[in-house]
PDB file of N, CA and C in Angstrom:
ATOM      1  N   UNK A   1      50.154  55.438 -45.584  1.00  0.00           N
ATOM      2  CA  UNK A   1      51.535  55.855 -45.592  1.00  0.00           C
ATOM      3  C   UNK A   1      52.450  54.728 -46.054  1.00  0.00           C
ATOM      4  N   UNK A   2      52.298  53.580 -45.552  1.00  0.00           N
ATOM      5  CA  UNK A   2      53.257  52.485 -45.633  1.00  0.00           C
ATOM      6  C   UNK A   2      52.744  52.028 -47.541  1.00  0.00           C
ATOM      7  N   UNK A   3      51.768  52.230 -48.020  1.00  0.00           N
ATOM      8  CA  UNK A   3      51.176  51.304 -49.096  1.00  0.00           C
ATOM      9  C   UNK A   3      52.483  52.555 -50.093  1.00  0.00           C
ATOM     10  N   UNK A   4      52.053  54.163 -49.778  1.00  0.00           N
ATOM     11  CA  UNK A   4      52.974  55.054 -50.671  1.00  0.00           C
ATOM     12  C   UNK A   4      53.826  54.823 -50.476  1.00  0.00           C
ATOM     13  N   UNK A   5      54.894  54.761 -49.693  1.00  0.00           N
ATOM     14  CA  UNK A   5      56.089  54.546 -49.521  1.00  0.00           C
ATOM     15  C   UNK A   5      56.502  53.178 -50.506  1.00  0.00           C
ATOM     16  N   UNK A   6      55.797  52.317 -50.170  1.00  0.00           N
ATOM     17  CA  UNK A   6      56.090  50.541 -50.956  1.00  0.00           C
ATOM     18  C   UNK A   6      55.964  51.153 -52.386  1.00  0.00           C
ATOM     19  N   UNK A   7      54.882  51.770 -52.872  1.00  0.00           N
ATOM     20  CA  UNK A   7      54.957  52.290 -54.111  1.00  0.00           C
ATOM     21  C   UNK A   7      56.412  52.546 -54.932  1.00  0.00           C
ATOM     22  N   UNK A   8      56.535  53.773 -53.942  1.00  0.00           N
ATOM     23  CA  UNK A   8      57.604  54.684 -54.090  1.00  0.00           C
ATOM     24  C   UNK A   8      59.407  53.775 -54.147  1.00  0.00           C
ATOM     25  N   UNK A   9      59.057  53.106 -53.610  1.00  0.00           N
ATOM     26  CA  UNK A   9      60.438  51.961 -53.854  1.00  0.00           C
ATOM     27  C   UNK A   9      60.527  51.318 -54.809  1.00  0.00           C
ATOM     28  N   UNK A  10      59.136  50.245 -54.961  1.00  0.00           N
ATOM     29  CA  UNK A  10      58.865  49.491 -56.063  1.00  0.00           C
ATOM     30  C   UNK A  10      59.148  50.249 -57.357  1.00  0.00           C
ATOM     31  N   UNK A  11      58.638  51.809 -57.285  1.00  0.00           N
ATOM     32  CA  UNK A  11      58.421  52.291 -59.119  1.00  0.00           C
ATOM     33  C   UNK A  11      60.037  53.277 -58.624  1.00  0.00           C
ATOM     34  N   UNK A  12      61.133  52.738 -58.155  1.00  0.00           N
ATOM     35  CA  UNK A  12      62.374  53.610 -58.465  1.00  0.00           C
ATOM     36  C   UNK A  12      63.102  53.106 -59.363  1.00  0.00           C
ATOM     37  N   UNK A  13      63.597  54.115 -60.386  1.00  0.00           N
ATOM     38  CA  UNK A  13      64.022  53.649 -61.979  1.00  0.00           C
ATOM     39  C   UNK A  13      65.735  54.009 -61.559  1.00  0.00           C
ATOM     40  N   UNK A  14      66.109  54.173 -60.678  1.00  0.00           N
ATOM     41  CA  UNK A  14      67.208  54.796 -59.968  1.00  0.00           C
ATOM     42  C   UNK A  14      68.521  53.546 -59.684  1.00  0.00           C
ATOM     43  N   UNK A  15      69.299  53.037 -60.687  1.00  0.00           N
ATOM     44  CA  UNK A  15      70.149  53.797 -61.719  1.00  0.00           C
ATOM     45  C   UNK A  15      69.476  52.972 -62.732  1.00  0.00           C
ATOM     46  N   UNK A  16      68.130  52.035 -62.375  1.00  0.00           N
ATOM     47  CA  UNK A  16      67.348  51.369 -63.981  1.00  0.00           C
ATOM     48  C   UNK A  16      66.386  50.884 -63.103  1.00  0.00           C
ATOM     49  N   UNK A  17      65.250  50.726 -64.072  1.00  0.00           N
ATOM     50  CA  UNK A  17      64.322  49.937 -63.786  1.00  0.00           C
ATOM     51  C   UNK A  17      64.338  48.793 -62.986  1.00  0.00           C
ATOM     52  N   UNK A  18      63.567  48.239 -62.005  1.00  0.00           N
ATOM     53  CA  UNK A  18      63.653  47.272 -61.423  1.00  0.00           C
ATOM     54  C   UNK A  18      62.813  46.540 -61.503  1.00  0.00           C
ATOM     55  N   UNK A  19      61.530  47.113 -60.848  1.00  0.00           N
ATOM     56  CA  UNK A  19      60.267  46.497 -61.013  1.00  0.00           C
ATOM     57  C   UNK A  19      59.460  46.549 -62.219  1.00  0.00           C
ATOM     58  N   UNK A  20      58.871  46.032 -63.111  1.00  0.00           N
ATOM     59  CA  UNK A  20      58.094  46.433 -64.433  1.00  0.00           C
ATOM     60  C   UNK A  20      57.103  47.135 -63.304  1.00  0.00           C
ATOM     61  N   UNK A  21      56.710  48.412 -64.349  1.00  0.00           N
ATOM     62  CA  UNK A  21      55.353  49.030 -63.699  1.00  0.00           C
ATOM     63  C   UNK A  21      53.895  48.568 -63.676  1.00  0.00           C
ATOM     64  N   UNK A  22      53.455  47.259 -64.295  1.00  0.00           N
ATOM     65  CA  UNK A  22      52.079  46.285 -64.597  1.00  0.00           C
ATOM     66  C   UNK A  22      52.656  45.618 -63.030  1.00  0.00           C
ATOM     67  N   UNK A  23      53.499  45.579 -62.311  1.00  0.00           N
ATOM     68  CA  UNK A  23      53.674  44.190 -61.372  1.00  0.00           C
ATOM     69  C   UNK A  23      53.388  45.002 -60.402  1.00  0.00           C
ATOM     70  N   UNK A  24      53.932  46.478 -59.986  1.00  0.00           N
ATOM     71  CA  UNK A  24      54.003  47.371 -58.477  1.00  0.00           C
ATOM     72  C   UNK A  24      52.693  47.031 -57.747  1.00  0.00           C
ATOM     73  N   UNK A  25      51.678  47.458 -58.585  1.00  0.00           N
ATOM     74  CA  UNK A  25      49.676  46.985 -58.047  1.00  0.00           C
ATOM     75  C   UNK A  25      49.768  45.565 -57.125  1.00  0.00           C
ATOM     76  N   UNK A  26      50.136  44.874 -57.795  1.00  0.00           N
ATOM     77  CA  UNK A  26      50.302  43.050 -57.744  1.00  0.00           C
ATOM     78  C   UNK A  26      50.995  43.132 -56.151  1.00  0.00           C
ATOM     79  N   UNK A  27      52.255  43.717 -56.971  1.00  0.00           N
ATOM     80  CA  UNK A  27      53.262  43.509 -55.434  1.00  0.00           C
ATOM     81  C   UNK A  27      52.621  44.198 -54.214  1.00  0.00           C
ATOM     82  N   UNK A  28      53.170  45.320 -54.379  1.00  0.00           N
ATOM     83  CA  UNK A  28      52.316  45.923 -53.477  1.00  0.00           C
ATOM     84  C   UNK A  28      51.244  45.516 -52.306  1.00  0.00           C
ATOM     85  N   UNK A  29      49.963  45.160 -53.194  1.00  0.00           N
ATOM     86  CA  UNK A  29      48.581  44.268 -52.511  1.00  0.00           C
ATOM     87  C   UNK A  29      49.322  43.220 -51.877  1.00  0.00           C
ATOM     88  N   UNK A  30      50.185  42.408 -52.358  1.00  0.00           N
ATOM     89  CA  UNK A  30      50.463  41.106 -51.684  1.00  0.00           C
ATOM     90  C   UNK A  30      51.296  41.708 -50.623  1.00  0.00           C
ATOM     91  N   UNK A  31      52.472  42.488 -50.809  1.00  0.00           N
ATOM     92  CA  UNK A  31      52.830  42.572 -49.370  1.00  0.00           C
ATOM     93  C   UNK A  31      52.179  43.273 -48.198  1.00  0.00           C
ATOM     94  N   UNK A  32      51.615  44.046 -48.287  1.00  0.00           N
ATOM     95  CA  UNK A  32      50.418  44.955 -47.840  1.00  0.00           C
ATOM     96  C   UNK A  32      49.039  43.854 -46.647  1.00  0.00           C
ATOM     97  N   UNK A  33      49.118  42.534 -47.333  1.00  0.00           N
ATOM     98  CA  UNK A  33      47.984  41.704 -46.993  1.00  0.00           C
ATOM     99  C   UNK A  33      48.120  41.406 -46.216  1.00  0.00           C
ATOM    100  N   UNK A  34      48.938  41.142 -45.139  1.00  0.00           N
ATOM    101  CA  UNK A  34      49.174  40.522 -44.094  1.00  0.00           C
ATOM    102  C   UNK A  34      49.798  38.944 -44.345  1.00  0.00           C
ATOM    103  N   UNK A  35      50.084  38.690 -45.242  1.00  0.00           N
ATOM    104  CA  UNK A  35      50.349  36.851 -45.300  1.00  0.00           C
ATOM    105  C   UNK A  35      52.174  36.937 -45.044  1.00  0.00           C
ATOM    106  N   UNK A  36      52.693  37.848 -45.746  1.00  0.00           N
ATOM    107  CA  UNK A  36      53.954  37.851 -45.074  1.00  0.00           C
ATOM    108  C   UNK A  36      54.629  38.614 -43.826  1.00  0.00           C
ATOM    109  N   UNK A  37      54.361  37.365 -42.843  1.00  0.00           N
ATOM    110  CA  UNK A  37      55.117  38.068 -41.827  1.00  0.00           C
ATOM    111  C   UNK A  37      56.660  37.590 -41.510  1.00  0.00           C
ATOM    112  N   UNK A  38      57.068  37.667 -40.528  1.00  0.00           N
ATOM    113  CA  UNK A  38      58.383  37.282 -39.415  1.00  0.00           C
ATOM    114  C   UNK A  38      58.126  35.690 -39.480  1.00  0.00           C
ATOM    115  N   UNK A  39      56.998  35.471 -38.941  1.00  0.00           N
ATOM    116  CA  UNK A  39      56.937  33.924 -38.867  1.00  0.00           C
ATOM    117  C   UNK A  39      56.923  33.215 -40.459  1.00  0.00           C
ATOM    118  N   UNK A  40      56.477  34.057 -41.586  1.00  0.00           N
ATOM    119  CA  UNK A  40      56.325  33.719 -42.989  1.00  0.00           C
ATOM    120  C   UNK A  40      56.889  34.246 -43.437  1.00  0.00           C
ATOM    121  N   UNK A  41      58.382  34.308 -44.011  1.00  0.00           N
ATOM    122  CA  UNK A  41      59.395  35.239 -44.711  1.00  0.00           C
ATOM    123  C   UNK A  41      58.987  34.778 -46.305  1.00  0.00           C
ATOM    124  N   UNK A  42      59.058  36.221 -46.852  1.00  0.00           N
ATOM    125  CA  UNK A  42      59.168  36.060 -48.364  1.00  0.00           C
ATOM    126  C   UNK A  42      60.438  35.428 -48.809  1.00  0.00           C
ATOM    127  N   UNK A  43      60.147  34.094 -49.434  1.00  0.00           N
ATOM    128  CA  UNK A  43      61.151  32.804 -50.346  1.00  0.00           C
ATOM    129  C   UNK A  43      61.688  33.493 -51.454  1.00  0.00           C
ATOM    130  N   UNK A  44      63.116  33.588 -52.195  1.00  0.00           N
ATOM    131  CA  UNK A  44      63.160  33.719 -53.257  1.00  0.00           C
ATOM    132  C   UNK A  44      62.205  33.318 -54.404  1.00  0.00           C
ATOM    133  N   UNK A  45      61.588  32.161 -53.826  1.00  0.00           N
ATOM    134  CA  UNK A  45      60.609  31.633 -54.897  1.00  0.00           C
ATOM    135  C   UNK A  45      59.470  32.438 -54.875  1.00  0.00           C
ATOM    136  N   UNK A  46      58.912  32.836 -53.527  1.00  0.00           N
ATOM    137  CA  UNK A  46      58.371  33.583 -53.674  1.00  0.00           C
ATOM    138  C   UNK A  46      57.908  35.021 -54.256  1.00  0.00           C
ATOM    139  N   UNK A  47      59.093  35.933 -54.302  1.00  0.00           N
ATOM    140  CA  UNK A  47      59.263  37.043 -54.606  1.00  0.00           C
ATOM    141  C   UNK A  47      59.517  36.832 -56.376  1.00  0.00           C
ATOM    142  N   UNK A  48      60.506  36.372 -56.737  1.00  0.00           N
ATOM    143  CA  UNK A  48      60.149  36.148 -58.290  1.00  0.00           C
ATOM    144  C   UNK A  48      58.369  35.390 -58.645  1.00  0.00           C
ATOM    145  N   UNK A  49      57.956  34.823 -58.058  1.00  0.00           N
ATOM    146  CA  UNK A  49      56.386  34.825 -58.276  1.00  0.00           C
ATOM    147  C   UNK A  49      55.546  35.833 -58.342  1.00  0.00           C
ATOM    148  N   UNK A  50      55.889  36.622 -57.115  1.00  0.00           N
ATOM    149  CA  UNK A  50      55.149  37.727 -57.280  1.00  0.00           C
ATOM    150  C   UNK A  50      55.456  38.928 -58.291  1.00  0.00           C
ATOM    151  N   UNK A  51      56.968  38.916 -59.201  1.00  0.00           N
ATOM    152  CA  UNK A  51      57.464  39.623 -60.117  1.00  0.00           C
ATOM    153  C   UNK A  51      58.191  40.756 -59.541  1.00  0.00           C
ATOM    154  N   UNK A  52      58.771  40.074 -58.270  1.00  0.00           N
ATOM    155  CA  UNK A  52      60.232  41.193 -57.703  1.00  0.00           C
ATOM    156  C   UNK A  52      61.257  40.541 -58.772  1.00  0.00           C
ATOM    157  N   UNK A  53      62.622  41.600 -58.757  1.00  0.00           N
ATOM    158  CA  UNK A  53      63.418  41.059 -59.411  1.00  0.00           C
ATOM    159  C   UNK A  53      64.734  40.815 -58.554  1.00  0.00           C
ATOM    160  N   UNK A  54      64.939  39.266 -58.274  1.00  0.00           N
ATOM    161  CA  UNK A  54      65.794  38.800 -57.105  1.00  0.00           C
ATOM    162  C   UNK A  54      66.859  38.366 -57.931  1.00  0.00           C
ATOM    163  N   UNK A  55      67.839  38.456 -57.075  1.00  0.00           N
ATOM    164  CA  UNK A  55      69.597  37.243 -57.178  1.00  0.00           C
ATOM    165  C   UNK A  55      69.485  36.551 -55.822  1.00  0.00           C
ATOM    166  N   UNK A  56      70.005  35.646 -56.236  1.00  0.00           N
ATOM    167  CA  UNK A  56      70.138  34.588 -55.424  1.00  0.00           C
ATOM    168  C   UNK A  56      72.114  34.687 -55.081  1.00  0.00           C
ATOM    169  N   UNK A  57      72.534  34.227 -54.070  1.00  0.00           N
ATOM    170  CA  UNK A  57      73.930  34.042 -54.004  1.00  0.00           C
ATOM    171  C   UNK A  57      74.685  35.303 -53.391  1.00  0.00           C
ATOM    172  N   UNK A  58      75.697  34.966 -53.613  1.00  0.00           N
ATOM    173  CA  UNK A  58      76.537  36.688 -53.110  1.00  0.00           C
ATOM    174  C   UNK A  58      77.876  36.260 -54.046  1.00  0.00           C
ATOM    175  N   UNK A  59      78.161  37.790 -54.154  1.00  0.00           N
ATOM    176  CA  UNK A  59      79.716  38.230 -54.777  1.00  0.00           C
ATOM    177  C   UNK A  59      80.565  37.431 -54.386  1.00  0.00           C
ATOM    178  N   UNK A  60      81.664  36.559 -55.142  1.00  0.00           N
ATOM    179  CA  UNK A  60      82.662  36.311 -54.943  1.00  0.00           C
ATOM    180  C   UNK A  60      83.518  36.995 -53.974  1.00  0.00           C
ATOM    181  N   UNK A  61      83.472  38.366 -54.260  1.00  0.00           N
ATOM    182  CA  UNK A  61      84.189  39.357 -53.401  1.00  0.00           C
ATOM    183  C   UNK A  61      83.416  39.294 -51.473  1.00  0.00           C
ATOM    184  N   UNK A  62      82.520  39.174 -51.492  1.00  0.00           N
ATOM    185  CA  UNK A  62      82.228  39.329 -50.442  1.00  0.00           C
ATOM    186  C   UNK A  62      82.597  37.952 -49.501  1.00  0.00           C
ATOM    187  N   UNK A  63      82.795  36.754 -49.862  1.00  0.00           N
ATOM    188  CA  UNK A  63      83.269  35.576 -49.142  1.00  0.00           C
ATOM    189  C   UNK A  63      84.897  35.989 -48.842  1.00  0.00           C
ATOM    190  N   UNK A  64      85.584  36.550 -49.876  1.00  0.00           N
ATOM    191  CA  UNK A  64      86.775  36.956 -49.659  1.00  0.00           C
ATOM    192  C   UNK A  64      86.703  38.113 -48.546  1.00  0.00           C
ATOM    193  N   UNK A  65      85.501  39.286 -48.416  1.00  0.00           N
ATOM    194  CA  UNK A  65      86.074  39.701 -47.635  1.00  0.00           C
ATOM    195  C   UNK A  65      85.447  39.159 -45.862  1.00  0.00           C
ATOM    196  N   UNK A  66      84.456  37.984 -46.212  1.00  0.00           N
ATOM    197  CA  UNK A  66      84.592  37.646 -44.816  1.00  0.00           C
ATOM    198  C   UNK A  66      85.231  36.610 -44.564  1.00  0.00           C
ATOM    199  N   UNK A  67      86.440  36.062 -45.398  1.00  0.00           N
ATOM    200  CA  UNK A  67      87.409  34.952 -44.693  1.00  0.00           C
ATOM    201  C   UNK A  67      88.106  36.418 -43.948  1.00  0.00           C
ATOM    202  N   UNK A  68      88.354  37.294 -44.349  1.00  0.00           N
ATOM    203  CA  UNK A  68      89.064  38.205 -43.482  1.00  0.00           C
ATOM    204  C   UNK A  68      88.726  38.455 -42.233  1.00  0.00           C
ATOM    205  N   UNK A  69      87.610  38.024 -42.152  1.00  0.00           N
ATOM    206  CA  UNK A  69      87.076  38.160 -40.265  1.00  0.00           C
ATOM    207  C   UNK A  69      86.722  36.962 -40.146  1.00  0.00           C
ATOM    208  N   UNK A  70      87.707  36.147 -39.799  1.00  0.00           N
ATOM    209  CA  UNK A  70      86.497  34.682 -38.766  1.00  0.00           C
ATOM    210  C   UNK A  70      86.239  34.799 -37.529  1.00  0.00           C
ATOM    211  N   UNK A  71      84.996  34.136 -37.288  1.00  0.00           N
ATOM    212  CA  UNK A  71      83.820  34.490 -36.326  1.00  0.00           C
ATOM    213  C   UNK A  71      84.452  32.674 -35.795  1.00  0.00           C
ATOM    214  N   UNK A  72      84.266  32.962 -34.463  1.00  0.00           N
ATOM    215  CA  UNK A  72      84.985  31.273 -33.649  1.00  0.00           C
ATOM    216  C   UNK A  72      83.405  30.880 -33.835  1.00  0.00           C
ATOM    217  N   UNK A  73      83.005  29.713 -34.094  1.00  0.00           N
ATOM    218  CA  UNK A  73      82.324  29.154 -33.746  1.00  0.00           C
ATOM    219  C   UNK A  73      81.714  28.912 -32.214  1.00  0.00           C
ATOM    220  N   UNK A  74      80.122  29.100 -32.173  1.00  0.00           N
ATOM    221  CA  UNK A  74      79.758  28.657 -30.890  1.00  0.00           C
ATOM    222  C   UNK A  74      79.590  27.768 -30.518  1.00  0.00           C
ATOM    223  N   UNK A  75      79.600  27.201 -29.539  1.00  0.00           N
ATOM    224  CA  UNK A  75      79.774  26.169 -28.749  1.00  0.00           C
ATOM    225  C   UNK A  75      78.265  25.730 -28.162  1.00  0.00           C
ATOM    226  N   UNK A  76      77.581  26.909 -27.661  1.00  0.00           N
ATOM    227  CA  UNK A  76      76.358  26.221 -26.834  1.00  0.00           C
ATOM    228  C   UNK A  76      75.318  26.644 -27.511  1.00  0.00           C
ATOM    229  N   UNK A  77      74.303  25.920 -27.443  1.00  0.00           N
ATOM    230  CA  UNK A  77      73.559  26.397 -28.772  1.00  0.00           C
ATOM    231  C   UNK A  77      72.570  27.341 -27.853  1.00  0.00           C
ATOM    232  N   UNK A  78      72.083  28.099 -28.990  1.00  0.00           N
ATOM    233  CA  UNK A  78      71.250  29.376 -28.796  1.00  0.00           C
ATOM    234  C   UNK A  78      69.902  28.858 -28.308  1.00  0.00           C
ATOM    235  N   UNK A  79      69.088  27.843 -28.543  1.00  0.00           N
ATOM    236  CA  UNK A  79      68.100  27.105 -28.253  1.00  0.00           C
ATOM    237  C   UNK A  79      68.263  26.120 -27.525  1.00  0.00           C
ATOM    238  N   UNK A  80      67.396  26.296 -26.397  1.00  0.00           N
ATOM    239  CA  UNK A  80      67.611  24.398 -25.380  1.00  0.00           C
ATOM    240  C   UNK A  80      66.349  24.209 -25.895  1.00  0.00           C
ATOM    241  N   UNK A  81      66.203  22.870 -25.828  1.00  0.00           N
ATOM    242  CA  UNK A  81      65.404  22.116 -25.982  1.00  0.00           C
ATOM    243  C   UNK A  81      64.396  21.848 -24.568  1.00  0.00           C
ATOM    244  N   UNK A  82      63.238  21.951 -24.291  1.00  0.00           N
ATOM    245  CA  UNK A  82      62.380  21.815 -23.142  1.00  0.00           C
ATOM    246  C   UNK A  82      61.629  20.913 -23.267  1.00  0.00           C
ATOM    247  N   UNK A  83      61.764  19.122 -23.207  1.00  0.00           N
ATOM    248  CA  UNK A  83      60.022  18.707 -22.913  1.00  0.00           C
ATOM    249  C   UNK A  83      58.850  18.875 -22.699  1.00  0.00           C
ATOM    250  N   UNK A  84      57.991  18.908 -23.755  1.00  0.00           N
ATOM    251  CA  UNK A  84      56.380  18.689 -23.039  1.00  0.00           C
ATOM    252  C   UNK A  84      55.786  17.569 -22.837  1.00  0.00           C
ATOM    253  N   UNK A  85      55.288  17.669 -22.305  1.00  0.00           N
ATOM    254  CA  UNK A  85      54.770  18.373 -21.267  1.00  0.00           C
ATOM    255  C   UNK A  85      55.612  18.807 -19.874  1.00  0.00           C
ATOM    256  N   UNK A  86      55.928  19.696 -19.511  1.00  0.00           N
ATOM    257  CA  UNK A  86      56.650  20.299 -18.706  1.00  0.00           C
ATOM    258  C   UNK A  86      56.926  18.921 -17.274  1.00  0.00           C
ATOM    259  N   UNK A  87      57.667  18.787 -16.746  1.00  0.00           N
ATOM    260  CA  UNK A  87      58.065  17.959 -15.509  1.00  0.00           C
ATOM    261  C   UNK A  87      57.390  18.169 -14.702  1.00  0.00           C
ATOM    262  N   UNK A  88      56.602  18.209 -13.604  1.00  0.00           N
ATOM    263  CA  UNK A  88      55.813  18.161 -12.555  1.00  0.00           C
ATOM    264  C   UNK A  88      56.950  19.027 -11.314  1.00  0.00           C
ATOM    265  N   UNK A  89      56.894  20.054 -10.987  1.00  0.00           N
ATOM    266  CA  UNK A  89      57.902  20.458  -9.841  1.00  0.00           C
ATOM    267  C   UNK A  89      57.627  20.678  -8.802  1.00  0.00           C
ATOM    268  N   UNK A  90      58.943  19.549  -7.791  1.00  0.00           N
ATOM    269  CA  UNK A  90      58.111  19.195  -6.253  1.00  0.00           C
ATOM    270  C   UNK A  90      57.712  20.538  -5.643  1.00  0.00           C
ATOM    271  N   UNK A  91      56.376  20.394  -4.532  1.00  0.00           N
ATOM    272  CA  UNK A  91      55.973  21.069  -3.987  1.00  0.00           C
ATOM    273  C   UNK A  91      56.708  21.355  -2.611  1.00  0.00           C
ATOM    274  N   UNK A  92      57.346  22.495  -2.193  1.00  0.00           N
ATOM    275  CA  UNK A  92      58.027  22.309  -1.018  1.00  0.00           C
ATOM    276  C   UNK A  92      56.739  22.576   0.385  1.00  0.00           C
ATOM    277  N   UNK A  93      57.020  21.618   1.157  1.00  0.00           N
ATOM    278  CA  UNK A  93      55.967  21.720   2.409  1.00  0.00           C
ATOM    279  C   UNK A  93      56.613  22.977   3.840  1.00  0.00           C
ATOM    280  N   UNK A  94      55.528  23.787   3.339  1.00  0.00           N
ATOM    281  CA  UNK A  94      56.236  24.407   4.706  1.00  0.00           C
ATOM    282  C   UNK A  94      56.952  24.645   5.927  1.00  0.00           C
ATOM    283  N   UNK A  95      57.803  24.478   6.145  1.00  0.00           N
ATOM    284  CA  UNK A  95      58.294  23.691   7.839  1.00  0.00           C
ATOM    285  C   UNK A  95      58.488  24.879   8.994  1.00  0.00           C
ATOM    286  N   UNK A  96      58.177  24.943  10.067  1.00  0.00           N
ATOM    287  CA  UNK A  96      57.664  25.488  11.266  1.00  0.00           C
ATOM    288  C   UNK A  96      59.212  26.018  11.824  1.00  0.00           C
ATOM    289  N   UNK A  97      59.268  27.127  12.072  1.00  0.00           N
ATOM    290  CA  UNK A  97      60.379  27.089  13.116  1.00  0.00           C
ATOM    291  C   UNK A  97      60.969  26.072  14.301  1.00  0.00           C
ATOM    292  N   UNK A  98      62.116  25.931  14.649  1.00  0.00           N
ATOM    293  CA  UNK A  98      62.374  25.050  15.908  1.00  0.00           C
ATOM    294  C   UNK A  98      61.894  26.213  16.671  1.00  0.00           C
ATOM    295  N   UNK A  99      61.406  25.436  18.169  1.00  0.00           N
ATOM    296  CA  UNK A  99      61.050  26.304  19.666  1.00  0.00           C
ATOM    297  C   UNK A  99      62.007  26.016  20.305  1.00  0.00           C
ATOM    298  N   UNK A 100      63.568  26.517  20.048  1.00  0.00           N
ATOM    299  CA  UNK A 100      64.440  26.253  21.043  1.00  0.00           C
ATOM    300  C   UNK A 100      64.637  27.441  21.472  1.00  0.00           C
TER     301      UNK A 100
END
């Protein structure tokens, strides 16, 4: 299901050609293989290797329309940092009721 579908994107001529039809096989297999995942994102460099047809950059227009929304900057970062090997954490010793 997923290999037709990739097909079916790759060979859309919809409003022009995108992909040459000698590359869809190529592409296809490679994304299909498992080598690109989440942890391995397809590189621009990559994808023009494999004979996608990429832009790099964005519209002039689109920086204009996000000065129209500024986003405040965050402050605390999204990632802490944790030492390893982890700290050793004291063991608390049980303690007995008072008999009063």
């Amino acid at each position: 299901q997923v290999q037709n579908l990739l097909k079916a994107i790759l060979d859309d001529h919809v409003p022009a050609v995108k992909v040459a039809p000698e590359n869809v096989p190529k592409i296809a297999e490679s994304l299909l293989s498992g080598q690109w995942t989440h942890d391995h994102p397809i590189t621009a460099e990559d994808a023009q290797a494999l004979g996608m047809p990429i832009e790099v950059g964005l519209p002039e227009e689109i920086y204009g329309l996000m000065d129209l929304y500024p986003q405040q900057g965050s402050t605390t970062p999204t990632v802490e940092y944790i030492p390893q090997p982890y700290p050793p954490t004291p063991k608390s010793v049980p303690t007995r009721p008072s008999a009063n």
